[in-house]
N, C-alpha and C. Protein backbone atom coordinates (compact mmCIF):
# COMPACT_ATOMS: atom_id res chain seq x y z
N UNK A 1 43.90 95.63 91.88
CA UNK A 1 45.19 95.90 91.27
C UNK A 1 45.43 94.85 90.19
N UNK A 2 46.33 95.19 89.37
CA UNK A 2 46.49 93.99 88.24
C UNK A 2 47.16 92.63 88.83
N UNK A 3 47.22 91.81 87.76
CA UNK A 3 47.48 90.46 88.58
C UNK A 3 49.22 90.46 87.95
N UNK A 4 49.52 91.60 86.94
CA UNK A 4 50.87 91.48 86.52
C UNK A 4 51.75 91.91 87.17
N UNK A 5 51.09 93.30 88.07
CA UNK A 5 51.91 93.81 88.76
C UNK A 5 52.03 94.27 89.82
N UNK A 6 52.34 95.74 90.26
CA UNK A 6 52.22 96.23 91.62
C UNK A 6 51.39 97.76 91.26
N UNK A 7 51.36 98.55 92.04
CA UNK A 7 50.80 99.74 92.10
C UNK A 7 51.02 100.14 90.81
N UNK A 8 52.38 100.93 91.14
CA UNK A 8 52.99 101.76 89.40
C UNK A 8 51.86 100.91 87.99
N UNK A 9 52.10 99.69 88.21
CA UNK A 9 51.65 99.15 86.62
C UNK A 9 50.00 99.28 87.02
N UNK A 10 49.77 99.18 87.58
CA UNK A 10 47.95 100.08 87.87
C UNK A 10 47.52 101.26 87.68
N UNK A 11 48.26 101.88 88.28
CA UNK A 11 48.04 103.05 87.99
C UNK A 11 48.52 103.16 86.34
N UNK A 12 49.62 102.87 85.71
CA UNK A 12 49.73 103.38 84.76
C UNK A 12 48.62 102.50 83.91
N UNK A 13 48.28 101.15 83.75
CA UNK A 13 47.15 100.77 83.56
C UNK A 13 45.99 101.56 83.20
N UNK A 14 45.90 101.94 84.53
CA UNK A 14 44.40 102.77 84.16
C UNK A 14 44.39 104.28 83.25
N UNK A 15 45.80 104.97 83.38
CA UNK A 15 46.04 106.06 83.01
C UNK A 15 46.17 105.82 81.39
N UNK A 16 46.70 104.48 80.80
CA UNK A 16 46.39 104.12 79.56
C UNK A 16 45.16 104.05 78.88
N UNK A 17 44.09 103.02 79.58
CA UNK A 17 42.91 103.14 79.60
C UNK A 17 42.23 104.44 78.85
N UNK A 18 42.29 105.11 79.54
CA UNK A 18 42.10 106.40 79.62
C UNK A 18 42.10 107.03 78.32
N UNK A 19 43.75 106.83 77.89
CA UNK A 19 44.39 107.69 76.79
C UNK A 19 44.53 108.49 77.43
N UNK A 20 45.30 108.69 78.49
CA UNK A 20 46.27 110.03 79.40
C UNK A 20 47.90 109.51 78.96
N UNK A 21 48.49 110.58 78.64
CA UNK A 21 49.62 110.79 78.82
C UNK A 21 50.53 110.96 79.97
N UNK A 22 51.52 110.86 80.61
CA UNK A 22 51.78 111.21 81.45
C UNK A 22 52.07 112.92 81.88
N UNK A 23 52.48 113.53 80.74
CA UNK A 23 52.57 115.03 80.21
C UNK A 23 51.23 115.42 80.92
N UNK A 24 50.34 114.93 80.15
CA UNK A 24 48.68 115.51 80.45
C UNK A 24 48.53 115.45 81.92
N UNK A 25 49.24 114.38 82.63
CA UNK A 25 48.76 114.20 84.29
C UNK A 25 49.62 115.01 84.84
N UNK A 26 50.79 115.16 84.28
CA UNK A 26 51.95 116.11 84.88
C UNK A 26 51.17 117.58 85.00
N UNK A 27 50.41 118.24 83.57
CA UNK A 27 50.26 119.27 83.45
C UNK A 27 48.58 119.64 84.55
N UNK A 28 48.21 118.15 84.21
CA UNK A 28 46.56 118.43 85.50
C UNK A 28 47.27 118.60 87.23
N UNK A 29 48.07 118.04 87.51
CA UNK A 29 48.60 117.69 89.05
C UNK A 29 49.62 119.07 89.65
N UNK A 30 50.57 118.95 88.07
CA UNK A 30 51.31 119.93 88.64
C UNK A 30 53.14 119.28 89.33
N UNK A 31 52.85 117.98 88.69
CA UNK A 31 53.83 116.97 89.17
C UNK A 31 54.55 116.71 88.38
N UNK A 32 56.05 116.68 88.41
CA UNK A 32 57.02 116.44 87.49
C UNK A 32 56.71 115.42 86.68
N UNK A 33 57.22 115.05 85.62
CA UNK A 33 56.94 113.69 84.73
C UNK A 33 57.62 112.65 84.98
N UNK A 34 59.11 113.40 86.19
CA UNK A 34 60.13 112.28 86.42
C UNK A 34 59.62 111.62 87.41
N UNK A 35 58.80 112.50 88.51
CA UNK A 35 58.29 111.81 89.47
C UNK A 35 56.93 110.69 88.96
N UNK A 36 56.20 111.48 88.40
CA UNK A 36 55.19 110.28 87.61
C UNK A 36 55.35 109.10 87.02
N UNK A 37 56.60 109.03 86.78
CA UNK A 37 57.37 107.66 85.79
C UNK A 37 58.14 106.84 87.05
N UNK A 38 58.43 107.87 88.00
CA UNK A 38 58.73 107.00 89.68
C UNK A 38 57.54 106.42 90.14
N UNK A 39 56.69 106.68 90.33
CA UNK A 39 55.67 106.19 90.89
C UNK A 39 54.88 105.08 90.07
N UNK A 40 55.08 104.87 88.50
CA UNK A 40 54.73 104.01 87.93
C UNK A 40 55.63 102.76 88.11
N UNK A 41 56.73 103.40 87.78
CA UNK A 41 57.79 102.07 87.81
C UNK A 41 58.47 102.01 89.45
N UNK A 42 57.36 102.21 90.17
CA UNK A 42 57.62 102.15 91.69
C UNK A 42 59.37 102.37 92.30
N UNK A 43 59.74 103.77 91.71
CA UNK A 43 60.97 103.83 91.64
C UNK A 43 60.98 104.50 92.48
N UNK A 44 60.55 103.71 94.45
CA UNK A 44 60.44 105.10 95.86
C UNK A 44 61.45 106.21 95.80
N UNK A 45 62.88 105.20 95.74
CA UNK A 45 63.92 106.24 96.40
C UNK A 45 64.78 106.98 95.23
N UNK A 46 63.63 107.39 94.53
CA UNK A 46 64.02 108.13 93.20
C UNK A 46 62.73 109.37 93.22
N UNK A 47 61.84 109.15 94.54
CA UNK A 47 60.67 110.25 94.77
C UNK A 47 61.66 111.36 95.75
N UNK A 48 60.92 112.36 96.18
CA UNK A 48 61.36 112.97 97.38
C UNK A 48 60.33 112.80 99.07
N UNK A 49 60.76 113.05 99.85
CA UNK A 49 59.99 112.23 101.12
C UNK A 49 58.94 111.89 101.34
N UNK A 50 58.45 111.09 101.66
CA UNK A 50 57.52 110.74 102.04
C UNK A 50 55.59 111.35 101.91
N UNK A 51 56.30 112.42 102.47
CA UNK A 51 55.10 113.34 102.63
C UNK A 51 54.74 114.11 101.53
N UNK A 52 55.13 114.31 100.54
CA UNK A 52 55.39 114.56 99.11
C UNK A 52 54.78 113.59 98.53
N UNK A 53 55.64 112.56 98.65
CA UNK A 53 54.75 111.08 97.87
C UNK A 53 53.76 110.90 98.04
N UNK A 54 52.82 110.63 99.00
CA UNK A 54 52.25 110.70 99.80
C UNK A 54 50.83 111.58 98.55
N UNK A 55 51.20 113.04 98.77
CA UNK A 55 50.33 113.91 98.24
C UNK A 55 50.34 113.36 96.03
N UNK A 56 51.33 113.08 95.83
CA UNK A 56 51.73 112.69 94.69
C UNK A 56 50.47 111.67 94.08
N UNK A 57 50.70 110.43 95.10
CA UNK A 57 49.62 109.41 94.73
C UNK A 57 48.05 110.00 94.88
N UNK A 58 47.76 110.90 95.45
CA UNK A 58 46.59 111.53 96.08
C UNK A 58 46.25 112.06 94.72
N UNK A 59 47.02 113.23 94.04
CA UNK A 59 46.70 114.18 93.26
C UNK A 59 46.34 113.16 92.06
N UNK A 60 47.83 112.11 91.61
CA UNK A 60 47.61 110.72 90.54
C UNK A 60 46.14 110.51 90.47
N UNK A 61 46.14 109.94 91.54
CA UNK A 61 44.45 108.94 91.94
C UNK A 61 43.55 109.86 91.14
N UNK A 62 43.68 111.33 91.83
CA UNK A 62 41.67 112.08 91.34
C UNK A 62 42.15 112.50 90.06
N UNK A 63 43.28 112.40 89.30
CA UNK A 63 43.42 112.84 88.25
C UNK A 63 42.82 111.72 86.83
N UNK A 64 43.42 110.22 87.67
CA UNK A 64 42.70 109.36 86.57
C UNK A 64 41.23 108.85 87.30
N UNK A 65 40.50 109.53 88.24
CA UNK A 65 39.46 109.03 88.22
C UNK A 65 39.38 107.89 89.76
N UNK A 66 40.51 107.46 90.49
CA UNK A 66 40.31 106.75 91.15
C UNK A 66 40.35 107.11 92.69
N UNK A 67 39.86 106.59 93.71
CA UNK A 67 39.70 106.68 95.28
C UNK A 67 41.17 107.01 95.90
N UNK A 68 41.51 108.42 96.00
CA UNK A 68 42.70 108.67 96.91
C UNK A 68 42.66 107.59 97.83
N UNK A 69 41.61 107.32 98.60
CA UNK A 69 42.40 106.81 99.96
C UNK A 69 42.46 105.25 99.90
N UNK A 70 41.83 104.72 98.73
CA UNK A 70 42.32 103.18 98.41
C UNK A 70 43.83 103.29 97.37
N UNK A 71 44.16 104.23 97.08
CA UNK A 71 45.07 103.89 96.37
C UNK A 71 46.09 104.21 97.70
N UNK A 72 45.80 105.01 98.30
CA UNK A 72 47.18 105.11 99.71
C UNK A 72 47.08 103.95 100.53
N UNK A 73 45.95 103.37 100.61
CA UNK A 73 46.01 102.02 101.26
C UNK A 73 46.68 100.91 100.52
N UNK A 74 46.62 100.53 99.04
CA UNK A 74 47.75 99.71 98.11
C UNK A 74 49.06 100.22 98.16
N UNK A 75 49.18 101.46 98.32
CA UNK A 75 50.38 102.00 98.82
C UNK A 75 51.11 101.90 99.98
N UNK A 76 50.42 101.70 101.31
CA UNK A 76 50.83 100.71 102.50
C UNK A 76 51.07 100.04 102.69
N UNK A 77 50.56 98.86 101.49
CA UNK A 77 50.43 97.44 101.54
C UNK A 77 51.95 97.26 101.11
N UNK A 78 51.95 97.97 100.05
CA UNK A 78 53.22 97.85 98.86
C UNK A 78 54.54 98.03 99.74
N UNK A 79 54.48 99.23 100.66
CA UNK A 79 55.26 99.59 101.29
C UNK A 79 55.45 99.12 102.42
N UNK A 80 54.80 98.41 103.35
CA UNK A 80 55.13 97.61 104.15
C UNK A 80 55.73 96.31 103.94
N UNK A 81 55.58 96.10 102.71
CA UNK A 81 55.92 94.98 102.43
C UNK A 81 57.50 94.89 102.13
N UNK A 82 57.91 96.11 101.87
CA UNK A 82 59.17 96.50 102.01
C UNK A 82 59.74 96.87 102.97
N UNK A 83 59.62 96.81 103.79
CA UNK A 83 59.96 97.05 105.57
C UNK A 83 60.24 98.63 105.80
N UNK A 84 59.97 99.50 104.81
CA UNK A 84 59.84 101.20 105.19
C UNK A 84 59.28 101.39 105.75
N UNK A 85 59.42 102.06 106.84
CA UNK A 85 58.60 103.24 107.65
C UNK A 85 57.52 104.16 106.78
N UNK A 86 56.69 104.34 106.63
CA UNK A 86 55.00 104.95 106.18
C UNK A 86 54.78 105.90 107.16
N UNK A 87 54.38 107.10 106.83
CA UNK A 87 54.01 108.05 107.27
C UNK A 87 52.88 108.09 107.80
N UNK A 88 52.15 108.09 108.53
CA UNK A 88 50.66 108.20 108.71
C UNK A 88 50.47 109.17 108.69
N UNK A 89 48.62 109.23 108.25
CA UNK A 89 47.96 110.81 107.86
C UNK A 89 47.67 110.85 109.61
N UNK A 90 47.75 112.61 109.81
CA UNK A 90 47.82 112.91 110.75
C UNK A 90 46.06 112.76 111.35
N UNK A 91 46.11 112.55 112.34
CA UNK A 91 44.28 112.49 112.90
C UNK A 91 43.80 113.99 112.70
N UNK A 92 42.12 113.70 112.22
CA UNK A 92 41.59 114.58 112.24
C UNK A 92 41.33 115.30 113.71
N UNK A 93 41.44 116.71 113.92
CA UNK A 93 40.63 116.93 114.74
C UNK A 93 39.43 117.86 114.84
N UNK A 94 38.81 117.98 115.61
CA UNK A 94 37.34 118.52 115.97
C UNK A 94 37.48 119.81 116.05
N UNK A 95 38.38 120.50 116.59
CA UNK A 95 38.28 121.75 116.38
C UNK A 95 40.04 122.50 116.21
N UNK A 96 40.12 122.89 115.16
CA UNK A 96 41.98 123.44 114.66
C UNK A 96 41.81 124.85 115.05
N UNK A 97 43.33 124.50 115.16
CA UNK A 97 44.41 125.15 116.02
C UNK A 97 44.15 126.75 115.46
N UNK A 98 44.08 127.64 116.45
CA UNK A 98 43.93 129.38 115.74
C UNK A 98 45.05 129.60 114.86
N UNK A 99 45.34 130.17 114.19
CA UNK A 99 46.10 130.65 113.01
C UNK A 99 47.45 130.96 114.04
N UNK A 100 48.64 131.65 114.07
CA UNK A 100 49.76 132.59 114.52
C UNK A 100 49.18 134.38 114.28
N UNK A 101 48.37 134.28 113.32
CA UNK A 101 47.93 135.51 113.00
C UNK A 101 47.03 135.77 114.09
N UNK A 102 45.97 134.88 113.66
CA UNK A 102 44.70 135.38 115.21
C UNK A 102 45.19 135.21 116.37
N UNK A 103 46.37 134.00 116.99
CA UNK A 103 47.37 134.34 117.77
C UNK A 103 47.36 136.00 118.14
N UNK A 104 48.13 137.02 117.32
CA UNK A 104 48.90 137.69 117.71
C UNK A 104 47.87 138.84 118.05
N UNK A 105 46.94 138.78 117.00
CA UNK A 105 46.03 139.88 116.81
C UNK A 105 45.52 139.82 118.22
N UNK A 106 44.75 138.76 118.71
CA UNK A 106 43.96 138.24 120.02
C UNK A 106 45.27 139.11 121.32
N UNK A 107 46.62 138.93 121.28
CA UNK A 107 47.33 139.68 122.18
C UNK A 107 47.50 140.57 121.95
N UNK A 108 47.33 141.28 120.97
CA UNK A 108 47.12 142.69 120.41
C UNK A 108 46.35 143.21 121.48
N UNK A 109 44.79 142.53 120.70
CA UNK A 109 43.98 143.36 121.47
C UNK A 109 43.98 143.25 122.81
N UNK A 110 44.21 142.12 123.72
CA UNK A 110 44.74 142.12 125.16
C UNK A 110 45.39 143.42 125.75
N UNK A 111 46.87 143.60 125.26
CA UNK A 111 47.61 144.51 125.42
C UNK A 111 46.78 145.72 125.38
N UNK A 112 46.24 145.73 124.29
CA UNK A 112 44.94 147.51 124.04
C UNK A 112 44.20 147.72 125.35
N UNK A 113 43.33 146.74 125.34
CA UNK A 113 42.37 146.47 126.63
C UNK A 113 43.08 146.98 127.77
N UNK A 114 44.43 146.23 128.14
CA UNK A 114 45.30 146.47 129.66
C UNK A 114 45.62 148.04 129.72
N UNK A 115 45.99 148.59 127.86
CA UNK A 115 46.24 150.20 128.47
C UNK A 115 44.95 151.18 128.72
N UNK A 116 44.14 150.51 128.14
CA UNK A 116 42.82 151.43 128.21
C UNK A 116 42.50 151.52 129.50
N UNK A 117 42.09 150.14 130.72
CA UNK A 117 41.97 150.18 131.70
C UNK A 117 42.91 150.84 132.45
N UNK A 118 44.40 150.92 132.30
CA UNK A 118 45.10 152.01 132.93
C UNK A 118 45.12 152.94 132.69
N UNK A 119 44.97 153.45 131.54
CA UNK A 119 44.41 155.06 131.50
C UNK A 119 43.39 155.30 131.80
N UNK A 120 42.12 154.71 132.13
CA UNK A 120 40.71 155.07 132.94
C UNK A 120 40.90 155.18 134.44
N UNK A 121 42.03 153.88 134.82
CA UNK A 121 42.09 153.91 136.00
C UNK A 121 42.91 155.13 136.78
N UNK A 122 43.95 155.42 135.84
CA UNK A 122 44.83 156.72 136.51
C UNK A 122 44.29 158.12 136.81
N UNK A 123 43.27 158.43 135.49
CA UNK A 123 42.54 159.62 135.60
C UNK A 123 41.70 159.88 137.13
């Protein structure tokens, strides 16, 4: 990180570097310009929650080229240091959760199965 500043002036740092605009990162990310100029001038409670932010710095990072998950880690740092509560990324797991769809379909076909066997069985 720079020795002048905090995150925001790094990131915008490097996004200078570059010759990126903030427009240009707005229009690659998909992220407001107001929020991009929050996150430079580390203006948190001028972002929206957490989990938003969160994805914000993520999209920032691969847009100028740098390591999502070291820049969310300077982002911990930054933010702990401010005594906020930080979101943690949720744990991976090994095998995810069935859809609500395959849910329903899966009792679908249950239900099918139960009338079929009662109509074989009644005959």
């Amino acid at each position: 990180m720079s020795e002048k500043g905090g995150l925001g002036s790094y990131l915008r740092e490097i996004r200078e570097r570059q010759g990126l605009t903030l427009e240009e990162i707005a229009a690659e990310t998909k992220i407001n310009c107001r929020f991009l100029r929050a996150i430079e001038e580390e203006a948190w409670e001028e972002l929206p929650a957490e989990v938003y932010l969160i994805g914000y710095l993520r999209a920032y990072a691969e847009a100028v080229g740098l390591d999502p998950g070291e820049v969310l880690v300077r982002y911990r740092e930054v933010r702990s240091r401010d005594e906020v509560p930080v979101l943690e990324e949720p744990p991976e797991t090994s095998s995810p959760r069935p859809s609500s769809r395959a849910m329903a379909w899966g009792i679908i076909l249950i239900i099918a199965m139960a009338i079929l066997v009662y109509l074989l069985l009644v005959r």
